[in-house]
Protein backbone atom coordinates (compact mmCIF):
# COMPACT_ATOMS: atom_id res chain seq x y z
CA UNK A 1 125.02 102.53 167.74
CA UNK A 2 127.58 105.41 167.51
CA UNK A 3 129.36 107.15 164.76
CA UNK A 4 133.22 105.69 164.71
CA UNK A 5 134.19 109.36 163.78
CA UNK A 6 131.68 112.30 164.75
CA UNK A 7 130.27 109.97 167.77
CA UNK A 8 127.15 111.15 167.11
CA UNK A 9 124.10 108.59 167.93
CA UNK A 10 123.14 106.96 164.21
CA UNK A 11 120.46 104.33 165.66
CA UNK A 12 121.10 101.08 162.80
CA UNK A 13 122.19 103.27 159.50
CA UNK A 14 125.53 102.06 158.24
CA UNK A 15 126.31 105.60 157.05
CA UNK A 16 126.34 108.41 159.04
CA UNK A 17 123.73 111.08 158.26
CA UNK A 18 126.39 114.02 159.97
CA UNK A 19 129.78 113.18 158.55
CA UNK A 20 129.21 110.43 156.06
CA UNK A 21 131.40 108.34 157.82
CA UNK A 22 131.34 104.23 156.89
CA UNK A 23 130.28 102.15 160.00
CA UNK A 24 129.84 98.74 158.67
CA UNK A 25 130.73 96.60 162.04
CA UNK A 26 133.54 94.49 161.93
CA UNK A 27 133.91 90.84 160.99
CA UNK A 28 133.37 88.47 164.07
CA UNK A 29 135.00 85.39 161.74
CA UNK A 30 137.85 87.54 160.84
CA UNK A 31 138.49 88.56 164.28
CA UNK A 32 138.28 84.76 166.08
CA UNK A 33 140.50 83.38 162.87
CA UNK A 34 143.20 86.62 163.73
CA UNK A 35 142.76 85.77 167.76
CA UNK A 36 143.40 82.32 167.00
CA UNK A 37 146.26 81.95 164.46
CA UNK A 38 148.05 84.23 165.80
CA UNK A 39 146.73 85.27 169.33
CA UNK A 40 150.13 85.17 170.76
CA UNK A 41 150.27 89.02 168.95
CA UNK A 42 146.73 90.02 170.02
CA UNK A 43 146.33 90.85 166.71
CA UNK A 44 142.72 89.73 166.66
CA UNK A 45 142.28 92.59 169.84
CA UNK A 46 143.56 95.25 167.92
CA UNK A 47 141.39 94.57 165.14
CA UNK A 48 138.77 94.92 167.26
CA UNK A 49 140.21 97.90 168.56
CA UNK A 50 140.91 96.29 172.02
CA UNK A 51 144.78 97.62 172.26
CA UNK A 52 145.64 97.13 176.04
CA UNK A 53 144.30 93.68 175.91
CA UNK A 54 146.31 93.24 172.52
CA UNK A 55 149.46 94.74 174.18
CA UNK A 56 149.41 92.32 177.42
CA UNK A 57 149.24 89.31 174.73
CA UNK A 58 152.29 90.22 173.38
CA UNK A 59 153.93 91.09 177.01
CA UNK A 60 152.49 87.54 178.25
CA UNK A 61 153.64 85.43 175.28
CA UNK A 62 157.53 87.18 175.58
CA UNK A 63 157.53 86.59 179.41
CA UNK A 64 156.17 82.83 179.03
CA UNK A 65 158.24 82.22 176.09
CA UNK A 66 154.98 82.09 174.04
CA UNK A 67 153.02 79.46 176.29
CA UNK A 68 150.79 81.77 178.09
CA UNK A 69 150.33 84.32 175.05
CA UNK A 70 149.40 81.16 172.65
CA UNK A 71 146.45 79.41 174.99
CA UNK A 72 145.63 83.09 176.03
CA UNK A 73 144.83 83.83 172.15
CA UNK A 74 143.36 80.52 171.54
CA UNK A 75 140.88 80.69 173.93
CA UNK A 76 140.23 84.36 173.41
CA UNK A 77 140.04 83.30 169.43
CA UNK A 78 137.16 80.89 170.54
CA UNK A 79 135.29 83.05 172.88
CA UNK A 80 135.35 85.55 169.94
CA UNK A 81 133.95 83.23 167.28
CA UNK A 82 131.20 81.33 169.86
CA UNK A 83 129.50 85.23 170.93
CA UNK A 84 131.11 85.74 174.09
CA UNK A 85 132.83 88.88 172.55
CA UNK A 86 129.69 90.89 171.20
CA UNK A 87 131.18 94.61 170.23
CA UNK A 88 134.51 96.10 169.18
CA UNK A 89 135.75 98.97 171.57
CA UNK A 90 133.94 101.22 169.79
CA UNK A 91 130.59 99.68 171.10
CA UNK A 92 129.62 98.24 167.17
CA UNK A 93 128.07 95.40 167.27
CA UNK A 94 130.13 91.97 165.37
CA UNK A 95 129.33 91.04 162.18
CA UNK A 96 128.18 87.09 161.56
């Protein structure tokens, strides 16, 4: 695993021996409940710090009048609590 701030390689620790920087992984429940209740904003992506795939949620639901940008986040919101979706952007393994 990688420091969030310095980048530096940190192995398992939660705190980073360099910069002392907090890098608790984040919540994979937290991130599949955001994807799903309200997946037609992606705002379970940027949580995870996925912000492209966040942005074309929110493109997708205003060109399908929020069809495509709803099932898109509802399945996304399932793959996300099931495993499919193991790491945030920044390569940190989910929290159960």
């Amino acid at each position: 695993m990688y420091c969030r701030e310095c980048g530096k390689e940190i192995g398992s620790l939660k705190i980073c021996p360099y910069c002392s920087a907090d890098n608790r992984g984040k919540s994979r429940l937290t991130a599949g409940l955001l994807q799903i209740l309200t997946g037609s904003l992606g705002l379970g992506r940027f949580y995870l710090g996925y912000n492209n795939i966040g942005t074309l949620q929110i493109v997708a639901t205003i060109f399908s009048c929020g069809i495509a940008g709803t099932v898109w986040g509802f399945i996304d919101g399932v793959m996300i609590l099931s495993g499919k979706v193991e790491k945030d952007a920044d390569g940190n393994e989910l929290l159960d």
